[in-house]
Protein backbone atom coordinates (compact mmCIF):
# COMPACT_ATOMS: atom_id res chain seq x y z
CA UNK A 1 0.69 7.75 -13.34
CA UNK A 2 -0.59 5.65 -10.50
CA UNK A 3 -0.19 8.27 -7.98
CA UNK A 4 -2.97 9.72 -9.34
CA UNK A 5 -6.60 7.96 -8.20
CA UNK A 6 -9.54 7.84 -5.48
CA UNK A 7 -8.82 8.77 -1.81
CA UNK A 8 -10.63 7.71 1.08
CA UNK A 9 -13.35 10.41 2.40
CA UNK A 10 -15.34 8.51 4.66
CA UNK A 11 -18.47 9.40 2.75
CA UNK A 12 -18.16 8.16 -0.89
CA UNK A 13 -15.46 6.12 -0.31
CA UNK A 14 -15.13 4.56 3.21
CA UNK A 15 -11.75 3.49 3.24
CA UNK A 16 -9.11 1.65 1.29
CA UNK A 17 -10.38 -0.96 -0.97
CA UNK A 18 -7.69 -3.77 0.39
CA UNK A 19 -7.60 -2.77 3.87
CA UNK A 20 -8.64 -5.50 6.15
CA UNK A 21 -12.52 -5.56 7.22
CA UNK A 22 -13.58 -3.52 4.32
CA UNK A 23 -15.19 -5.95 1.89
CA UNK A 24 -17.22 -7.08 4.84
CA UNK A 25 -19.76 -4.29 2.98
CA UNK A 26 -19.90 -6.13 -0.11
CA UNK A 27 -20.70 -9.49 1.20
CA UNK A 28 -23.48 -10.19 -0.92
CA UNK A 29 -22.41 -8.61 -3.83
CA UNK A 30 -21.42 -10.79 -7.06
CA UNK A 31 -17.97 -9.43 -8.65
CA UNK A 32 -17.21 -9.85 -12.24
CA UNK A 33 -13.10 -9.32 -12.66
CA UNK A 34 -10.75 -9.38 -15.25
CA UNK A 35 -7.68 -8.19 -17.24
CA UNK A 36 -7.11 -7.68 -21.31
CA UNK A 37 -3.95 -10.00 -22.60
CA UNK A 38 -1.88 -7.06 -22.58
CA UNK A 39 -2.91 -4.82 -20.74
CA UNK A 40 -0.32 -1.38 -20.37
CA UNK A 41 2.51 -3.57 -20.76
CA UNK A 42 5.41 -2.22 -24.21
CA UNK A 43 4.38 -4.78 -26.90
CA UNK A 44 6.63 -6.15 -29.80
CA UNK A 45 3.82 -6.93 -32.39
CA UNK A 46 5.01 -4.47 -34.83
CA UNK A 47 8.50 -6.71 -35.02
CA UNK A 48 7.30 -9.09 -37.57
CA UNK A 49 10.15 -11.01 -37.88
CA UNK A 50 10.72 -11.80 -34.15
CA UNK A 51 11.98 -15.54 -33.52
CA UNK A 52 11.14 -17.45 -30.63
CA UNK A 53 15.17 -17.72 -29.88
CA UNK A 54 15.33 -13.55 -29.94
CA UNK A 55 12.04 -13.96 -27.96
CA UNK A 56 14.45 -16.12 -25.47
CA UNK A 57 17.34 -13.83 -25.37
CA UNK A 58 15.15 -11.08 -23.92
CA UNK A 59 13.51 -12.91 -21.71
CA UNK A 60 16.79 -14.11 -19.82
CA UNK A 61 17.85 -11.14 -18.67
CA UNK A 62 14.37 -10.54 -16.49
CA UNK A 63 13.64 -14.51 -16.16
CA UNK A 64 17.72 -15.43 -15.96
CA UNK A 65 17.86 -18.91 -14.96
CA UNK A 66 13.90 -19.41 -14.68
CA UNK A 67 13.53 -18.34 -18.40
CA UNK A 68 13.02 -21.74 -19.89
CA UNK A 69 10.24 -22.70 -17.59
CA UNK A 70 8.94 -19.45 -17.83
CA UNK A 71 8.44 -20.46 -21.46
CA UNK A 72 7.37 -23.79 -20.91
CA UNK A 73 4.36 -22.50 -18.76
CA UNK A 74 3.77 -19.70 -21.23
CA UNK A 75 3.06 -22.68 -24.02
CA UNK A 76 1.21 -24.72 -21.86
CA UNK A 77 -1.48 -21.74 -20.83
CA UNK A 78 -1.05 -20.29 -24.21
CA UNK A 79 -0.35 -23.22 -26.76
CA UNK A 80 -0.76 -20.98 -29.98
CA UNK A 81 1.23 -18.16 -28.63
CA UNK A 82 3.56 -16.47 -30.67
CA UNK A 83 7.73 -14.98 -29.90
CA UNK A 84 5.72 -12.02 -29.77
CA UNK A 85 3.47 -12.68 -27.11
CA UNK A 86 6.10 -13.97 -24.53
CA UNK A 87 7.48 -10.63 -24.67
CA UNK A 88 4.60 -8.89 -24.07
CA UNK A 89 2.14 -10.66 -22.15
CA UNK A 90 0.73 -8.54 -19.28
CA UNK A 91 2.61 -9.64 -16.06
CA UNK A 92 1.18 -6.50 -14.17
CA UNK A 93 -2.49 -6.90 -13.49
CA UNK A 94 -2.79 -10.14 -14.03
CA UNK A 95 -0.99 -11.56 -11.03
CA UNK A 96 -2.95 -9.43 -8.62
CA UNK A 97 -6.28 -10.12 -10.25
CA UNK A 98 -5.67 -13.94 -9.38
CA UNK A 99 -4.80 -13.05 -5.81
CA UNK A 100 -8.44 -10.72 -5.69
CA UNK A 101 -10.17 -13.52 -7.05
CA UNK A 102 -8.98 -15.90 -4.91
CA UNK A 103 -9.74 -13.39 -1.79
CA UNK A 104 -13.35 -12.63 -3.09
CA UNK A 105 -14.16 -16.16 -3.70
CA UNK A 106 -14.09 -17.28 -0.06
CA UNK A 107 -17.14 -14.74 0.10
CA UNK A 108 -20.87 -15.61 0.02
CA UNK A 109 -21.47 -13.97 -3.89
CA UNK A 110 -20.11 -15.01 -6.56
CA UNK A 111 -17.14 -14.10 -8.76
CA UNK A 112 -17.00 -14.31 -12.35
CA UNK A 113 -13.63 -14.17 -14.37
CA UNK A 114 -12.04 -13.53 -17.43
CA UNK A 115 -9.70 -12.16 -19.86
CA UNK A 116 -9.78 -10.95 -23.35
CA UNK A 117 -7.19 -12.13 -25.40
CA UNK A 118 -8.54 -10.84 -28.36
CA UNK A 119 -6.16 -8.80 -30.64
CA UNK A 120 -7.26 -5.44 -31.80
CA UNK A 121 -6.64 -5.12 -35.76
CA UNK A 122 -5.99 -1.34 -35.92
CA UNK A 123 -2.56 0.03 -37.06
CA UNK A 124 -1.77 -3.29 -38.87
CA UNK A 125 -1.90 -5.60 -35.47
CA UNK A 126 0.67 -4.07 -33.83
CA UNK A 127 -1.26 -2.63 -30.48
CA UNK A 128 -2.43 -6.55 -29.05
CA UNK A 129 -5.28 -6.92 -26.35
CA UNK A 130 -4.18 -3.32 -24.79
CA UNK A 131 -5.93 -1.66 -21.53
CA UNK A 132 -9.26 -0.66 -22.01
CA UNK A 133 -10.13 -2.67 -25.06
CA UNK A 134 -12.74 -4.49 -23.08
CA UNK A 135 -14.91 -1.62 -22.76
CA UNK A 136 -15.81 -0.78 -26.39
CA UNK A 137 -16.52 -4.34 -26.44
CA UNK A 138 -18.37 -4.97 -23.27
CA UNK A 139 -20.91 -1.83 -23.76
CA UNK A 140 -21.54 -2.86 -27.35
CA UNK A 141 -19.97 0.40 -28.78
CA UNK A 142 -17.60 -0.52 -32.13
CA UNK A 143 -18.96 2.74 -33.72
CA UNK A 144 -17.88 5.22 -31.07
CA UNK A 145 -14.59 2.59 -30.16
CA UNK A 146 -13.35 1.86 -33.47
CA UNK A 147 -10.34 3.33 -33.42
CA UNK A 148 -9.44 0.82 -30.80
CA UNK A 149 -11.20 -2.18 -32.01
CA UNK A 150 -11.81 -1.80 -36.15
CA UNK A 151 -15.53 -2.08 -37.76
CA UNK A 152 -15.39 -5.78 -38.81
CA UNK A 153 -17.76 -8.45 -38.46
CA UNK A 154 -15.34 -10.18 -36.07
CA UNK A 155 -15.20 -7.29 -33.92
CA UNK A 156 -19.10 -6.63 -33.84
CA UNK A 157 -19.88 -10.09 -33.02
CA UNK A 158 -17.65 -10.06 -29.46
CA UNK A 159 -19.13 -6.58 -28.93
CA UNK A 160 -22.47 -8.49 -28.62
CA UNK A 161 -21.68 -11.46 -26.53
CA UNK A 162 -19.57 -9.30 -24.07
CA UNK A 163 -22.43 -6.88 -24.00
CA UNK A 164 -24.77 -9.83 -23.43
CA UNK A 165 -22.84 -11.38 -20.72
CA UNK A 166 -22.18 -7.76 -19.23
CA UNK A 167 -25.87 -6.82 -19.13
CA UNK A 168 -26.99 -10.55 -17.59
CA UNK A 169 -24.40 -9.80 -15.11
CA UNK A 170 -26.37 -6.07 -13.94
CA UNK A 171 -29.17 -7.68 -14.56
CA UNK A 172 -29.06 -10.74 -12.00
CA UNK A 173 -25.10 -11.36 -10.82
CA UNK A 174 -24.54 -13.98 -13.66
CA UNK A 175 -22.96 -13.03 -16.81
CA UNK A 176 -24.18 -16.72 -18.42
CA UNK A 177 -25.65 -16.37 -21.93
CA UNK A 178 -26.79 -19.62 -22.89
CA UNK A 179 -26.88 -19.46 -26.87
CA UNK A 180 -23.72 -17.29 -27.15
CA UNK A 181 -21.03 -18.32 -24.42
CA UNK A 182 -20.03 -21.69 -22.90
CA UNK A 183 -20.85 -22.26 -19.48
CA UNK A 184 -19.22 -19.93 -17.68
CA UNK A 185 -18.49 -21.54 -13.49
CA UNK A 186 -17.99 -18.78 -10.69
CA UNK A 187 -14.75 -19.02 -9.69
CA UNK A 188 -13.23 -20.45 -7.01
CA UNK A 189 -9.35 -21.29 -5.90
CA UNK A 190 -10.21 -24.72 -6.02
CA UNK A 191 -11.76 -24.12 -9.95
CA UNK A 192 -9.25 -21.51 -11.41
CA UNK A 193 -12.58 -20.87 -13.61
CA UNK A 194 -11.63 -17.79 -16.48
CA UNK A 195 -13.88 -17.16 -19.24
CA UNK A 196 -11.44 -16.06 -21.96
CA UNK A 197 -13.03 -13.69 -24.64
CA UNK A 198 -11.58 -14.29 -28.12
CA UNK A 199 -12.94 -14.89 -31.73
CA UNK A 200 -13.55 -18.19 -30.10
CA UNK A 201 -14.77 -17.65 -26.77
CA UNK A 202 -13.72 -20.55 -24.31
CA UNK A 203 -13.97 -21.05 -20.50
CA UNK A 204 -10.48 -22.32 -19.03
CA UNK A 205 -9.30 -23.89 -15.28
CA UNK A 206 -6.03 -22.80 -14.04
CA UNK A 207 -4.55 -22.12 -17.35
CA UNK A 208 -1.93 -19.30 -16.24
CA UNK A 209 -1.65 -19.86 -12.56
CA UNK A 210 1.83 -21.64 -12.39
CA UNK A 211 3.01 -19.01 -15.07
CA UNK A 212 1.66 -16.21 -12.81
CA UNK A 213 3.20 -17.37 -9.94
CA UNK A 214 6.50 -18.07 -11.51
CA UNK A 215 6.01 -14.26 -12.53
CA UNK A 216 6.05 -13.10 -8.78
CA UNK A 217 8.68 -15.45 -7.82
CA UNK A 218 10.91 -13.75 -9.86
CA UNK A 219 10.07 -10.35 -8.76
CA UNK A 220 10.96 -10.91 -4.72
């Protein structure tokens, strides 16, 4: 599925996106970047009685002899977590976001991240923060989205501070929304600054990093 996508043309797209030289053209632009919890990654949520020992047993035969720290990091970015979670946190985008952040942050604009951790509540629960749930939310539209997000209160209340924070961010390259987010720091490598958009919206430093890179560790 990821054969499929934009190719260069020279016109509407110059060249690749991460070839070297080319974000010499967006210089001055402010970038706003971030992943959903889960992103495309197979969840578990529909196996209610999951135990954080089953949770383990999976995990060892991708993690192997790194599994405990793998879940010891997990825990410490994500204290509330549940067996559920370690098994289906997206390990994908989120890795390579970091790295792009880090990259555009040496720049002269700004960059702005997050990630929504919220949990969708359709089909009892069992689809978690999946790609693409950010956009219902961030352009305000539960009625035409609700299939992804449900219709209640909790879900129409994000809808409006993403939407704020995405609109302040076209508006002037800063997503801040004084009476509805905390303060939300550009990002930098030295800051690890991540807005995280839940029921209880919360800025964090550095919360998955060492996780993350334990993640690509294990992949070389």
């Amino acid at each position: 599925m990821f054969g499929f996508g934009p190719v260069p043309d020279g016109i509407d797209l110059l060249q690749q996106p991460f070839t070297p030289g080319f974000a010499g053209i967006s210089e001055d632009v402010p970038l706003m970047i971030g992943t959903t919890f889960n992103e495309l990654m197979k969840t578990c949520y529909d196996e209610k009685d999951l135990t954080f020992e089953g949770a383990r047993e999976r995990l060892e035969v991708q993690y192997g002899e790194q599994t405990e720290a793998f879940i010891a990091l997990f825990k410490a970015a994500y204290p509330d977590c549940s067996p559920q979670d370690l098994l289906s946190i997206d390990t994908m985008f989120r890795p390579v976001t970091i790295q792009v952040a880090d990259a555009a942050s040496r720049r002269a604009a700004p960059v702005y991240s997050y990630m929504l951790t919220w949990k969708s509540p359709v089909d009892d629960g069992t689809k978690g923060s999946f790609h693409g749930l950010d956009i219902p939310l961030a352009f305000s539209n539960i009625e035409l989205g609700k299939h992804w997000t449900g219709d209640s209160d909790e879900a129409y209340t994000l809808a409006d501070i993403m939407s704020s924070a995405w609109l302040n961010f076209a508006r002037s390259g800063n997503p801040n929304v004084a009476d509805k987010l905390p303060l939300w720091d550009a990002y930098t490598r030295e800051n690890g600054a991540t807005m995280i958009f839940d029921s209880a919206c919360r800025i964090v430093k550095h919360h998955d990093r060492e996780l993350m890179d334990l993640v690509l560790s294990v992949r070389k």
